[in-house]
N, C-alpha and C. Protein backbone atom coordinates (compact mmCIF):
# COMPACT_ATOMS: atom_id res chain seq x y z
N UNK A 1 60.84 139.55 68.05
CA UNK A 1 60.29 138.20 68.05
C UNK A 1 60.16 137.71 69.49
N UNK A 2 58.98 136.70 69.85
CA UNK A 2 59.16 136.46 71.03
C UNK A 2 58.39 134.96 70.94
N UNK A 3 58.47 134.69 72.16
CA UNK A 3 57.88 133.25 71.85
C UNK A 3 56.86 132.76 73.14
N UNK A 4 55.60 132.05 72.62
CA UNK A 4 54.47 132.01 73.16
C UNK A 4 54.95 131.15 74.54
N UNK A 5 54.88 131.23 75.79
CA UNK A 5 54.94 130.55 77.13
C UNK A 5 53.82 130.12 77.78
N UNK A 6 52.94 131.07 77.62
CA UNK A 6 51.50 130.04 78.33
C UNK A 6 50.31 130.36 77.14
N UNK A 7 49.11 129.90 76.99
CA UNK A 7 47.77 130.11 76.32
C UNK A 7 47.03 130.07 77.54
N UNK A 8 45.90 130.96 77.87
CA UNK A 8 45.18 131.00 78.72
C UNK A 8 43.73 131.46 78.70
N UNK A 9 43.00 131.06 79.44
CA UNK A 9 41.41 131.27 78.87
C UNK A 9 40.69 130.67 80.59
N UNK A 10 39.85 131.40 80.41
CA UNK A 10 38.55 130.98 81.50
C UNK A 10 37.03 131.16 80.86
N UNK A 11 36.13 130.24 81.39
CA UNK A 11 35.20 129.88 80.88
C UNK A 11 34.28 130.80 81.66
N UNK A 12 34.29 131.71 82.43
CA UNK A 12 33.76 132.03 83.12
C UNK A 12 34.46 133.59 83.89
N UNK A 13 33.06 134.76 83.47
CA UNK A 13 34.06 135.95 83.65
C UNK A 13 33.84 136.07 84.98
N UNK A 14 35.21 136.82 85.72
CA UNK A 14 35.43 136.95 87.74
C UNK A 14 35.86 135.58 87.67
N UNK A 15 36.43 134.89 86.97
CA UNK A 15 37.20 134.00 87.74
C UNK A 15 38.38 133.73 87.02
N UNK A 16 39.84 133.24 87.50
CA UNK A 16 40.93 133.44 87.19
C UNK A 16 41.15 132.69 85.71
N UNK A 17 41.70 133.23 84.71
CA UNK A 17 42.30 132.20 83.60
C UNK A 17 43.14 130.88 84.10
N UNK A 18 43.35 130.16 83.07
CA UNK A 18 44.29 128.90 83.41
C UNK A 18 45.26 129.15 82.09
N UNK A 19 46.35 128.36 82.25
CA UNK A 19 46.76 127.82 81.42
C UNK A 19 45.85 126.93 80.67
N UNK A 20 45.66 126.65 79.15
CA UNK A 20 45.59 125.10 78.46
C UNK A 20 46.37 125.00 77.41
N UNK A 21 47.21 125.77 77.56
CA UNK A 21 48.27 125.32 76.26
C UNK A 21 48.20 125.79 74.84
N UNK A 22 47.05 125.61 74.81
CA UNK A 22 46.87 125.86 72.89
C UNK A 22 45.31 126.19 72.82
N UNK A 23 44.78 126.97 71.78
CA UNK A 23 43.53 127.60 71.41
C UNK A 23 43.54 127.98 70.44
N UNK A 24 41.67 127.78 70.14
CA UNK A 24 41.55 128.90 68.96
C UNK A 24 41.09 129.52 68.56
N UNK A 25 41.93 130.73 68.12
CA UNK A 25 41.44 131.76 67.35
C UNK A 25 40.43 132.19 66.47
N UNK A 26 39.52 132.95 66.73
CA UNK A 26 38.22 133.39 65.64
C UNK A 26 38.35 134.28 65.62
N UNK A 27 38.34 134.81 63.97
CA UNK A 27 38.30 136.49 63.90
C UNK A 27 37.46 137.05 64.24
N UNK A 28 37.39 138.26 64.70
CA UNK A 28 36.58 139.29 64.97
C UNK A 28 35.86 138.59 66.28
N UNK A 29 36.35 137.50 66.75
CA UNK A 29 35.65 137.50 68.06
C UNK A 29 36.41 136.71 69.38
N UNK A 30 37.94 136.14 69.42
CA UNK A 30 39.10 136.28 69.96
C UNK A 30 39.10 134.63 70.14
N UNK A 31 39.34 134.21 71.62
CA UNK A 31 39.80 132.26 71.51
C UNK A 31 38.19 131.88 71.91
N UNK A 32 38.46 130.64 71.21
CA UNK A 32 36.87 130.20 71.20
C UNK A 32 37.15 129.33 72.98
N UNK A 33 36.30 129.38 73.39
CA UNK A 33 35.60 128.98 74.96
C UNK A 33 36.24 130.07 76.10
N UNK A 34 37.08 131.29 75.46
CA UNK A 34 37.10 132.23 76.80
C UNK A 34 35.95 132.85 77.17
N UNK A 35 35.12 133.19 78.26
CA UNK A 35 34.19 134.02 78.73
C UNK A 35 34.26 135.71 78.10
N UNK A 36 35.87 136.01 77.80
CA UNK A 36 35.69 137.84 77.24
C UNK A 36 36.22 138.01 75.61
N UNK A 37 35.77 136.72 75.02
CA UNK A 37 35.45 136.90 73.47
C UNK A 37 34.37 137.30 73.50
N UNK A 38 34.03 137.65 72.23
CA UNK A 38 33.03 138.71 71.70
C UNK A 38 33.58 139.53 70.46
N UNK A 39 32.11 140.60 70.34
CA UNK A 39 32.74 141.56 68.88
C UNK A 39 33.06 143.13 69.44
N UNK A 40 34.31 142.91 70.08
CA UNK A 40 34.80 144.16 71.14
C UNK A 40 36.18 144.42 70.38
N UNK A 41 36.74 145.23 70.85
CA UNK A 41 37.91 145.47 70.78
C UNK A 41 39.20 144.91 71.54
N UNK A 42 38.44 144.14 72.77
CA UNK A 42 39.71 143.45 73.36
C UNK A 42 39.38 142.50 73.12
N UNK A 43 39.28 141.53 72.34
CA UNK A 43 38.96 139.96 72.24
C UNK A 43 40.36 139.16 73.02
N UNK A 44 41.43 139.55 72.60
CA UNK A 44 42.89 139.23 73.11
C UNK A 44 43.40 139.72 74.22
N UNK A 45 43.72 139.28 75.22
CA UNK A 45 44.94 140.09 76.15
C UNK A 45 46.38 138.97 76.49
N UNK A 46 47.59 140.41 76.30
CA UNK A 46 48.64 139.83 75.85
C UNK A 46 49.91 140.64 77.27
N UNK A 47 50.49 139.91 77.73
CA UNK A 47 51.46 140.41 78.72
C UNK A 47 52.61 139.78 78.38
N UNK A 48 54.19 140.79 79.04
CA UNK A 48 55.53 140.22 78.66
C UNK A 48 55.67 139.11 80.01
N UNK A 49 56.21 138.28 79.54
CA UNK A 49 56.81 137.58 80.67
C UNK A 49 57.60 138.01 81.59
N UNK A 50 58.74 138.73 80.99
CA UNK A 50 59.67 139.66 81.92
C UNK A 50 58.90 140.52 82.51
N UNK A 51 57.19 140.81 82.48
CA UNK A 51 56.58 141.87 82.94
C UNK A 51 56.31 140.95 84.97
N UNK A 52 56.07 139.77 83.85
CA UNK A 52 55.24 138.94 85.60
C UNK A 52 56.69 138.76 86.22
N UNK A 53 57.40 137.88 85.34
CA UNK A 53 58.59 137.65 86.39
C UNK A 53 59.43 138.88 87.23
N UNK A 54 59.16 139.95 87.04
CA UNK A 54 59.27 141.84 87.48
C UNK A 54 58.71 141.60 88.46
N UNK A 55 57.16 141.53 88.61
CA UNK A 55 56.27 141.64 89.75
C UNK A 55 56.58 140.41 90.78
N UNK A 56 56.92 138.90 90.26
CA UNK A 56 56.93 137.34 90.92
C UNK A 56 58.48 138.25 91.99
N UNK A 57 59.55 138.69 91.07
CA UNK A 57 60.81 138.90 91.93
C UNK A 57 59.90 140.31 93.23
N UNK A 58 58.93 141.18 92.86
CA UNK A 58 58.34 141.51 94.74
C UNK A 58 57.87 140.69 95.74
N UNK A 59 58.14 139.46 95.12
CA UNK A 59 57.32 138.85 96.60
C UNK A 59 55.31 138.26 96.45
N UNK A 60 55.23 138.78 94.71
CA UNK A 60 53.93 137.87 94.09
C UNK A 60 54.28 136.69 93.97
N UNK A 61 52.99 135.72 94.32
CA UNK A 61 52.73 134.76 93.64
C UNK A 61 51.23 134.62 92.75
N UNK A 62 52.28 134.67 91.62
CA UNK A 62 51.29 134.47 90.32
C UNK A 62 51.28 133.18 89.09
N UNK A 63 50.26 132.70 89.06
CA UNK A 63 50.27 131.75 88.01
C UNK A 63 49.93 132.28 86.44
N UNK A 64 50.63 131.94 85.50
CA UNK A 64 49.70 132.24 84.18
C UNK A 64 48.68 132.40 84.27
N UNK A 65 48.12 133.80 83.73
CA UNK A 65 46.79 133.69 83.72
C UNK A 65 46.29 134.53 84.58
N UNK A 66 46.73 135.00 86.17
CA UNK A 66 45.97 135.48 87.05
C UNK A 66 45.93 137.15 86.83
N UNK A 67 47.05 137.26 85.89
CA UNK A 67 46.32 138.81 85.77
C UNK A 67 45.13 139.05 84.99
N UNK A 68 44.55 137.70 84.18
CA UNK A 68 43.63 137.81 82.83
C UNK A 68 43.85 137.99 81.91
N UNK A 69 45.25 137.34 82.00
CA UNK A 69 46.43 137.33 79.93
C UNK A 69 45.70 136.04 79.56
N UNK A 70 45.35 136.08 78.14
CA UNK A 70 45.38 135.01 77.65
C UNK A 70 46.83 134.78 76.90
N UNK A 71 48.04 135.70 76.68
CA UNK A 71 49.16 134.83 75.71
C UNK A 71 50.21 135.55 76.90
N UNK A 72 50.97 134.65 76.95
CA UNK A 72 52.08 135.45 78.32
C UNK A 72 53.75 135.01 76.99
N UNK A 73 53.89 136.03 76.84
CA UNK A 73 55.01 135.99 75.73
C UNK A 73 56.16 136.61 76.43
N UNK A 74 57.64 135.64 76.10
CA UNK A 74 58.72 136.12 76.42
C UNK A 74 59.24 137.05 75.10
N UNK A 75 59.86 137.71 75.47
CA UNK A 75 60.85 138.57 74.53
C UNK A 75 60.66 139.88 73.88
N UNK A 76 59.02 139.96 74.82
CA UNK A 76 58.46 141.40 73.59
C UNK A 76 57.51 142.19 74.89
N UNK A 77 58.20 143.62 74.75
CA UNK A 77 57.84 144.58 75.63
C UNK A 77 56.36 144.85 75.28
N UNK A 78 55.31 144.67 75.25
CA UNK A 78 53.85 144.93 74.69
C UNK A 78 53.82 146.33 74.99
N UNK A 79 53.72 146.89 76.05
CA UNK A 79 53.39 148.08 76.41
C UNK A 79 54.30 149.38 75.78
N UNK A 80 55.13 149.08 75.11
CA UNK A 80 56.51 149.93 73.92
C UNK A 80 56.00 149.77 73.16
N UNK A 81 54.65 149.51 72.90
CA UNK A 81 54.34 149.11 71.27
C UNK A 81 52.98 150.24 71.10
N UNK A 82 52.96 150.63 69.49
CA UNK A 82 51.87 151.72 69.64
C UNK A 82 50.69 150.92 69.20
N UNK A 83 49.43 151.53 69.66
CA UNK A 83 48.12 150.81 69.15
C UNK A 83 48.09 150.45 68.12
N UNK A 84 47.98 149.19 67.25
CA UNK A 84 47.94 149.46 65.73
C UNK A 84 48.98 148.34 65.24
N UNK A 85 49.88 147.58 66.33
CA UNK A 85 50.49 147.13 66.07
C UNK A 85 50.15 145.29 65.65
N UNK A 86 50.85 144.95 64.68
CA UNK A 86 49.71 143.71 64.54
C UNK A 86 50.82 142.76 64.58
N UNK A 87 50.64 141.36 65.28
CA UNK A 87 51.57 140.32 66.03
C UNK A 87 50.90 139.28 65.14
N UNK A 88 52.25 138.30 64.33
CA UNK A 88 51.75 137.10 63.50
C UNK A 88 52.35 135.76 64.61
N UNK A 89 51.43 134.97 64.24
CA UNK A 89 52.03 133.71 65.17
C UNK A 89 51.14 132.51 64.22
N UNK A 90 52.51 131.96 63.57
CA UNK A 90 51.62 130.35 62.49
C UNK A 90 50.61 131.49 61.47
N UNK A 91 49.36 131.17 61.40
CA UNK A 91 48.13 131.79 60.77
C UNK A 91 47.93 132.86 61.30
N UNK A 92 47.36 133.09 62.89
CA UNK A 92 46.73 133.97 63.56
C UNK A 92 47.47 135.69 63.21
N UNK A 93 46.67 136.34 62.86
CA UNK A 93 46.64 137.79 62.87
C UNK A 93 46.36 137.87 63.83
N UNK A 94 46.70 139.17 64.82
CA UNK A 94 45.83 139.98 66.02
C UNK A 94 46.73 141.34 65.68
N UNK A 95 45.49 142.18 65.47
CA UNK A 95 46.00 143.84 66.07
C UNK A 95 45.61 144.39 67.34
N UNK A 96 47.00 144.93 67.60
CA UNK A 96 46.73 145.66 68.95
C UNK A 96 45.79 146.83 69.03
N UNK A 97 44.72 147.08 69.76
CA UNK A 97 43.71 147.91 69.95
C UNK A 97 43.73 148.72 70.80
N UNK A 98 44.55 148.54 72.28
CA UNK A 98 44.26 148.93 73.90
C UNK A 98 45.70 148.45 74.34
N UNK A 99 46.58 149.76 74.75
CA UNK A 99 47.30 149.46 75.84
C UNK A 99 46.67 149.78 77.32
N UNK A 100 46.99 148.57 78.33
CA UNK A 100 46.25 148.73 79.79
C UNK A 100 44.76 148.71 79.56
N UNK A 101 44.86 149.39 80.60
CA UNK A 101 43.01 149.70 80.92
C UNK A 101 42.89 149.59 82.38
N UNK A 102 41.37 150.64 82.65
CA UNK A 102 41.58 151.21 83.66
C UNK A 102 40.79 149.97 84.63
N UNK A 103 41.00 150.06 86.14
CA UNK A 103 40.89 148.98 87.02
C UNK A 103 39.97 149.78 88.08
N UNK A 104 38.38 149.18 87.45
CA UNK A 104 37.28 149.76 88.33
C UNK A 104 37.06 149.19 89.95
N UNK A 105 37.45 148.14 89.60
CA UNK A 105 37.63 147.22 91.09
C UNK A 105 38.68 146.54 91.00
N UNK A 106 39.63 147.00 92.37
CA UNK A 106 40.75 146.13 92.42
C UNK A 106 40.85 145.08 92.55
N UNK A 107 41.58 143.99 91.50
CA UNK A 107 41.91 142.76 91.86
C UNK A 107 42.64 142.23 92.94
N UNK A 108 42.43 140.76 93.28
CA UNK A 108 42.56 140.27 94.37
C UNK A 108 44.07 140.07 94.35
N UNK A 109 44.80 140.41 93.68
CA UNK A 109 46.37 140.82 93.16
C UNK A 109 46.72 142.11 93.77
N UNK A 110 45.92 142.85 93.33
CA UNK A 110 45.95 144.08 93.78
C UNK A 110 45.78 144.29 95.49
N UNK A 111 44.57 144.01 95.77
CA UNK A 111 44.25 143.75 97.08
C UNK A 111 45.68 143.04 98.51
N UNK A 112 46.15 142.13 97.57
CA UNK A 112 47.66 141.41 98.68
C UNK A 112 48.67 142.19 98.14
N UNK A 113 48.80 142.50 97.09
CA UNK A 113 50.47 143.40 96.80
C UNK A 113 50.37 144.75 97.10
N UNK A 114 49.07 145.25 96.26
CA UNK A 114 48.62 146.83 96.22
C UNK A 114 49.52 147.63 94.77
N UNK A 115 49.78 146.70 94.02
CA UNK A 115 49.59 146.67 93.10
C UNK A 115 49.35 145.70 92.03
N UNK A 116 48.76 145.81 90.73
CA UNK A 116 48.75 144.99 89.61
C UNK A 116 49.48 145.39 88.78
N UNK A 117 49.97 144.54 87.79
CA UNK A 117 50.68 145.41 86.38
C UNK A 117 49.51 145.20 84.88
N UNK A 118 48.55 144.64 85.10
CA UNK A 118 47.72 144.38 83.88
C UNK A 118 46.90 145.91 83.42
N UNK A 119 46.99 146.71 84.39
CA UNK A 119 46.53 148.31 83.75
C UNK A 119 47.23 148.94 83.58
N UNK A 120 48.67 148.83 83.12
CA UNK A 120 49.62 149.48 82.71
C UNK A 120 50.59 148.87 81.46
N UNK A 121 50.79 147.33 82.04
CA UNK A 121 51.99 146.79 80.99
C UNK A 121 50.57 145.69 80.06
N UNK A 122 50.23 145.17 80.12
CA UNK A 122 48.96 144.10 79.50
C UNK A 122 48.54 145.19 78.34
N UNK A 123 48.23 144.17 77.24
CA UNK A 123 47.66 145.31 76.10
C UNK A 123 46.80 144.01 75.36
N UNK A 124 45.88 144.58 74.37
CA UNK A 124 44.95 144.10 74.14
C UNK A 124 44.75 144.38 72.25
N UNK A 125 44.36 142.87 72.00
CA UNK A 125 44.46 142.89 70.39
C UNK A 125 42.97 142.11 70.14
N UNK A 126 42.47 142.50 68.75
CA UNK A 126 41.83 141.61 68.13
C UNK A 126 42.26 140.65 67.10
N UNK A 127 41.08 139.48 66.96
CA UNK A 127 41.63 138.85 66.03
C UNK A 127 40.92 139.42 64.44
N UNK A 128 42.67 139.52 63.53
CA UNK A 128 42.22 139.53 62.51
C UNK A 128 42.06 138.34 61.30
N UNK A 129 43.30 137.65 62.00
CA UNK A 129 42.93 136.00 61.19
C UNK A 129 42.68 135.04 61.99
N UNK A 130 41.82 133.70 62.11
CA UNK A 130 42.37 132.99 63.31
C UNK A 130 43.13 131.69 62.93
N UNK A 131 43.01 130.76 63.99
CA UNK A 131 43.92 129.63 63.99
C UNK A 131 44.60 129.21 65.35
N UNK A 132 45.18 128.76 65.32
CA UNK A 132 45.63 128.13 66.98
C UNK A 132 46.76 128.14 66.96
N UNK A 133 47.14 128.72 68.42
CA UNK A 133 48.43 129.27 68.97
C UNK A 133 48.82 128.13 70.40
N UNK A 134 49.60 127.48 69.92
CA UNK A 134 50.04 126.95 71.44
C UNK A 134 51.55 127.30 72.31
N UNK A 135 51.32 126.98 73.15
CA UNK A 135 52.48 127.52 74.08
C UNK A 135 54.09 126.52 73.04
N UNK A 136 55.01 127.64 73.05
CA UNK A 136 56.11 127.12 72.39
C UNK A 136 55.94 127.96 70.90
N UNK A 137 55.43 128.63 70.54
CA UNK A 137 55.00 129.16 69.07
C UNK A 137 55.96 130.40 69.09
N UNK A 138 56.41 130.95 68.06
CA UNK A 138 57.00 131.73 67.96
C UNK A 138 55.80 133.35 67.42
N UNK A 139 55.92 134.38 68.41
CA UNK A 139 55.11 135.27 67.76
C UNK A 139 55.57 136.52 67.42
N UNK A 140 55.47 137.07 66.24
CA UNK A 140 56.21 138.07 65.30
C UNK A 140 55.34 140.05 65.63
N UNK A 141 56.36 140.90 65.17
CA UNK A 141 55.84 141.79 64.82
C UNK A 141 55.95 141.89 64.09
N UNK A 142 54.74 142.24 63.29
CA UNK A 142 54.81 142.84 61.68
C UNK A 142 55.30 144.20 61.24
């Protein structure tokens, strides 16, 4: 079990997510006003908190969001989890589709640290039910 810490979304793809707290969910096509919804397989991207606060203790500074998570969850290793795995939170279904993914151009994360962790620990779900998830929510494995 782990529990939701930020919601994040950008309106606009190449530019950083934000926090807004709460969103929502459409099946089969991920949070309504992010720029990388669609009918893909990553509609969702999901990172551990203990993953950023890992990277924040090298000497990053990162805000929610800047790796391109939309759910930054404490308590749950994402990347220990096998494809297939499906996370309940309130209503929302999402199955996991994609652990990582590969990094054709390095981010500007990448670029000052020389490394990122979003192509290794970050994993990626669709939606199978939707509904709205806000920061403070508790989110389950099934």
């Amino acid at each position: 079990m782990g529990k939701v810490l930020a919601v994040c979304l950008s309106e606009a793809k190449g530019t950083a997510k934000r926090n807004v707290g709460r969103a929502e969910f459409v099946p089969d096509h991920g949070i309504q006003g992010d720029a990388h919804a669609g009918k893909w397989h990553r509609q969702v991207s999901l990172l551990s908190h203990e993953k950023i606060e890992a990277f924040r203790a090298s000497g990053a500074r990162v805000d929610d969001g800047a790796f391109g998570e939309n759910l930054v969850v404490e308590g749950i290793d994402f990347s220990s989890l096998p494809v297939g795995t499906v996370f309940l939170c309130g209503d929302v279904v999402l199955e996991m589709t994609q652990i990582g993914k590969e990094c054709h151009q390095h981010c500007a994360i990448f670029q000052t640290m020389g490394d990122c962790i979003m192509p290794r620990e970050g994993v990626f779900a669709r939606v199978v039910r939707g509904g709205a998830i806000s920061a403070g929510d508790e989110l389950r494995v099934r």
